[in-house]
Protein backbone atom coordinates (compact mmCIF):
# COMPACT_ATOMS: atom_id res chain seq x y z
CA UNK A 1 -4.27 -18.35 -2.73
CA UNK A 2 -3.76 -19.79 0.55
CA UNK A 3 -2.16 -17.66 4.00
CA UNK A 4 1.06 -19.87 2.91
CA UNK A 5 1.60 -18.41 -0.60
CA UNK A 6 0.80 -15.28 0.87
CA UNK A 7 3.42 -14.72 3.08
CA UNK A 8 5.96 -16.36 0.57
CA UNK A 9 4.73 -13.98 -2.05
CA UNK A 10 5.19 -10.96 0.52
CA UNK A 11 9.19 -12.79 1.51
CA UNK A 12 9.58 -12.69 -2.11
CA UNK A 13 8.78 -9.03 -2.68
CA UNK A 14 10.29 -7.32 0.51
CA UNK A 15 13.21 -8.09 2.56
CA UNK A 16 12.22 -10.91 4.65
CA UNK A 17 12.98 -8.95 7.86
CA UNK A 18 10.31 -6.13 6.97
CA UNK A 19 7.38 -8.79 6.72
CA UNK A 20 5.83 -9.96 10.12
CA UNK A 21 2.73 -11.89 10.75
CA UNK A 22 0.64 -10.15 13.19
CA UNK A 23 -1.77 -12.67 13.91
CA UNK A 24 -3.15 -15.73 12.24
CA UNK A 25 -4.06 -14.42 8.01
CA UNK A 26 -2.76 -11.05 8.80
CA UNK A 27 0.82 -9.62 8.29
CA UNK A 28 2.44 -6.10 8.37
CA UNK A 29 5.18 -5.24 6.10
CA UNK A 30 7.11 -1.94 7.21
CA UNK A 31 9.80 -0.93 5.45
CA UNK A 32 11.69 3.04 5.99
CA UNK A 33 8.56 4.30 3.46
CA UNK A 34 5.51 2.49 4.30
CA UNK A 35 3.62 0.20 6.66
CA UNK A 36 1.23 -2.07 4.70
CA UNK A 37 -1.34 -4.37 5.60
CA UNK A 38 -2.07 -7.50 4.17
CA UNK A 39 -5.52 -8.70 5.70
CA UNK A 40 -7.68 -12.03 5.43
CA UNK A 41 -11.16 -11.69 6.19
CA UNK A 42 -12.30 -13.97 9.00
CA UNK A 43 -13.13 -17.09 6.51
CA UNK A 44 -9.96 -16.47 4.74
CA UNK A 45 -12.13 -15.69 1.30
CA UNK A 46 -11.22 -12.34 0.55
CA UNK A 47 -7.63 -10.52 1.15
CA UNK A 48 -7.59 -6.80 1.53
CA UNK A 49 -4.45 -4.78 1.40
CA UNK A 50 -3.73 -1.69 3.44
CA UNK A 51 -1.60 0.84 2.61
CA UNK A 52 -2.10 4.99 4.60
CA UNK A 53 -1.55 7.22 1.76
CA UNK A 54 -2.03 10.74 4.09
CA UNK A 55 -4.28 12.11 6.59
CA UNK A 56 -7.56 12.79 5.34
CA UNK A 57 -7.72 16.56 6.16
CA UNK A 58 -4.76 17.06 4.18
CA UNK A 59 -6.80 15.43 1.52
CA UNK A 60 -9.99 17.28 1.88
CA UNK A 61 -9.35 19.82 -0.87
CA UNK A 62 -8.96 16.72 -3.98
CA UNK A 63 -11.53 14.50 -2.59
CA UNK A 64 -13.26 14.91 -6.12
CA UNK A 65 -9.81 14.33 -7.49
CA UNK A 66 -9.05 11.35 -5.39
CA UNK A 67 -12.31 9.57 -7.09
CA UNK A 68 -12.12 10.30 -10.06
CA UNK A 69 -8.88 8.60 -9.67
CA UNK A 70 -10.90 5.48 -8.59
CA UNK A 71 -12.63 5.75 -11.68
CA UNK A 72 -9.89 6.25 -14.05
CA UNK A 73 -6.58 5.81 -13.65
CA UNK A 74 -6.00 3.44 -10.23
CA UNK A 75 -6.50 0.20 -11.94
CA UNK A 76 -7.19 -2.85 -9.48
CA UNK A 77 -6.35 -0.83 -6.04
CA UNK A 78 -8.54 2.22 -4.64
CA UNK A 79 -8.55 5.14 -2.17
CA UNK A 80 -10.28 4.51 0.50
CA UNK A 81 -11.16 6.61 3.22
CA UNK A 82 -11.32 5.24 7.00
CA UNK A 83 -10.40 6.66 10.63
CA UNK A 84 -8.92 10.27 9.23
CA UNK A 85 -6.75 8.45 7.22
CA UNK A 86 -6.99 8.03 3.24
CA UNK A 87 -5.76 4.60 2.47
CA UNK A 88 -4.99 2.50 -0.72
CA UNK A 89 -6.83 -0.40 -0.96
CA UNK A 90 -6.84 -3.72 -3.20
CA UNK A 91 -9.72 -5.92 -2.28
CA UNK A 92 -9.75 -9.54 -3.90
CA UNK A 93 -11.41 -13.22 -3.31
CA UNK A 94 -8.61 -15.52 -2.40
CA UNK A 95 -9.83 -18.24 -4.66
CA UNK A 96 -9.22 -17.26 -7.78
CA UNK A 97 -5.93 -14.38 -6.38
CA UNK A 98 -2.88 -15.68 -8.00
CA UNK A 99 1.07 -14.07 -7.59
CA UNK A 100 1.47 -12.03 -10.33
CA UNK A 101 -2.32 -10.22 -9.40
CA UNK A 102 -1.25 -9.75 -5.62
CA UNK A 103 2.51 -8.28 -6.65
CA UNK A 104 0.87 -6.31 -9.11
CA UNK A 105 -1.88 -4.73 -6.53
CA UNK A 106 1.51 -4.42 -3.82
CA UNK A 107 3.49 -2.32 -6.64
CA UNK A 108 0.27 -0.25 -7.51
CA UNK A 109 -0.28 0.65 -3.86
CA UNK A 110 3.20 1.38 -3.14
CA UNK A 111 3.26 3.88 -6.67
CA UNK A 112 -0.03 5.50 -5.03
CA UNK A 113 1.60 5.94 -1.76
CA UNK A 114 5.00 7.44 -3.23
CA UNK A 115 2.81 10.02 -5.64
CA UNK A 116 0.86 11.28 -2.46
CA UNK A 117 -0.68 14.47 -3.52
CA UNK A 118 1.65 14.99 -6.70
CA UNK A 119 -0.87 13.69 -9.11
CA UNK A 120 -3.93 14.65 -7.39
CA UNK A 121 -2.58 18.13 -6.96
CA UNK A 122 -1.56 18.27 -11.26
CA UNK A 123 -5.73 17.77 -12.00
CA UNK A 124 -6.82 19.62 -9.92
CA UNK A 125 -4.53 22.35 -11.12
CA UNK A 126 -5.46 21.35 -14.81
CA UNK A 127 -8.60 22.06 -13.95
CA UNK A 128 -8.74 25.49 -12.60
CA UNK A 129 -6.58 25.94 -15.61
CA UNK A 130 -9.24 24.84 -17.58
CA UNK A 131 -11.60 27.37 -15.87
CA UNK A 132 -9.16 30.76 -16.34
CA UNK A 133 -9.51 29.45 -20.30
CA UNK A 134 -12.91 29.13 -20.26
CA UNK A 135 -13.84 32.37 -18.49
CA UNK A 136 -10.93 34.07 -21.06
CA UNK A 137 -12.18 32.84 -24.20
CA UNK A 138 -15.84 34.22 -22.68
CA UNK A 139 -14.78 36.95 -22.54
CA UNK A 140 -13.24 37.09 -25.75
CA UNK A 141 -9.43 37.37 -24.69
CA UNK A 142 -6.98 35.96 -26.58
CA UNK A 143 -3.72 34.00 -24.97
CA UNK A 144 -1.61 36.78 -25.01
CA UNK A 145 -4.10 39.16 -23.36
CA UNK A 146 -4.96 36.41 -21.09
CA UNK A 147 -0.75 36.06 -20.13
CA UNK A 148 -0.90 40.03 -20.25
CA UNK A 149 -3.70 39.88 -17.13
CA UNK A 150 -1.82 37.28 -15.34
CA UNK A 151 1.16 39.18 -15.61
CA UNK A 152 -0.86 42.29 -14.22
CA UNK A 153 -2.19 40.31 -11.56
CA UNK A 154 1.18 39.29 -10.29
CA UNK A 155 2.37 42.95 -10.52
CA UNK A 156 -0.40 44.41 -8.57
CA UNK A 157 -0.23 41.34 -5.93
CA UNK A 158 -3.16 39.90 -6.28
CA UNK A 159 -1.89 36.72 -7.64
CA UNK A 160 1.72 35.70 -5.91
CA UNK A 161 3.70 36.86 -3.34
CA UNK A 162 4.72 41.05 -3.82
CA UNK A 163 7.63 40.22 -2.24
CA UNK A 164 9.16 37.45 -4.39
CA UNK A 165 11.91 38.34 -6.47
CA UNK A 166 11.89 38.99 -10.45
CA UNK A 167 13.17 35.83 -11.37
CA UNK A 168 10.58 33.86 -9.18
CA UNK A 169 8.12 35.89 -10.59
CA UNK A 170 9.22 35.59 -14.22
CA UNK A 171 9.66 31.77 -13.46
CA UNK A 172 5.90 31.56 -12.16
CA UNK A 173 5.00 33.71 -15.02
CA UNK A 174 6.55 31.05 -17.23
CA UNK A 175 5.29 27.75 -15.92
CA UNK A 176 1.32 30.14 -16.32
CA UNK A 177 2.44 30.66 -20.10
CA UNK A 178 3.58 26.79 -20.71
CA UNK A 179 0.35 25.30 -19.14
CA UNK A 180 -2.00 27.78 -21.01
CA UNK A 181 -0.60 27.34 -23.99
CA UNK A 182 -0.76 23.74 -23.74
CA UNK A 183 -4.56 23.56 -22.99
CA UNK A 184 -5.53 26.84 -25.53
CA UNK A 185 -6.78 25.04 -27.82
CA UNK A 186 -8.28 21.87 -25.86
CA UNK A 187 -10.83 24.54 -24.40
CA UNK A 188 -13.85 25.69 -26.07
């Protein structure tokens, strides 16, 4: 792919307006969301795209998350982490980088950059889930007596806020029951 087709590709994505070339093989697209950058190394072989996902310290606890993202479920693009900043990142030689590829790695980045710390945030809460479970069933609890301790917890404050009203709590209480019943039986 050549600078050309690049900067028609990004026209053809975004509003025309939003896309500006900042210097010779590298543009800036910023929209009301996002600012990404669309980068060709000096020789023009390899493109890199750009796009700040958050600010690395808010990131800090799901680092382990955040890679094991790279390693599963981010496809072509990556996080990246550079300046305090976590970024998304698609990387690709320019030779054999065709339309479809570069729209695809633009709509992947943009997805990572809308989900922020939503997915992130789910494993690593299916995780610790995963641990209360674990450390349950070694101790021989069943679900209910496992719901009954949580329940306890929350009562006594060591788990919530004492001050939250009932129907928080029994909300809280609920979304406890729906996970740990979900991953019972996926935990041995």
């Amino acid at each position: 792919m050549i600078p050309e087709e690049i900067a028609s590709t990004l026209t053809e994505i975004f509003e025309p307006a939003t896309v500006q070339a900042i210097a010779p093989g590298s543009w800036q697209v910023e929209t009301s969301g996002f600012r990404l950058l669309v980068l060709l190394s000096d020789d023009q072989s390899w493109l890199r795209l750009l796009l700040p996902i958050m600010s690395a310290e808010a990131a800090q606890p799901f680092m382990e998350q955040l890679l094991a993202a790279n390693f599963d479920d981010t496809q072509e693009v990556r996080y990246a982490l550079q300046q305090g900043v976590v970024w998304g990142v698609f990387q690709h030689s320019t030779e054999s980088l065709v339309r479809t590829d570069l729209a695809g790695a633009i709509a992947r980045l943009v997805a990572l950059h809308q989900a922020g710390l939503n997915d992130v945030f789910s494993q690593l809460v299916e995780s610790r889930m995963r641990q209360i479970i674990f450390a349950a069933k070694q101790q021989g609890l069943t679900l209910e007596a496992t719901l009954q301790n949580l329940d306890r917890f929350y009562e006594e404050g060591i788990l919530g806020d004492m001050e939250q009203g009932a129907q928080s709590r029994e909300e809280t209480l609920a979304a406890w029951r729906r996970q740990l019943e979900r991953l019972w039986q996926e935990v041995e």
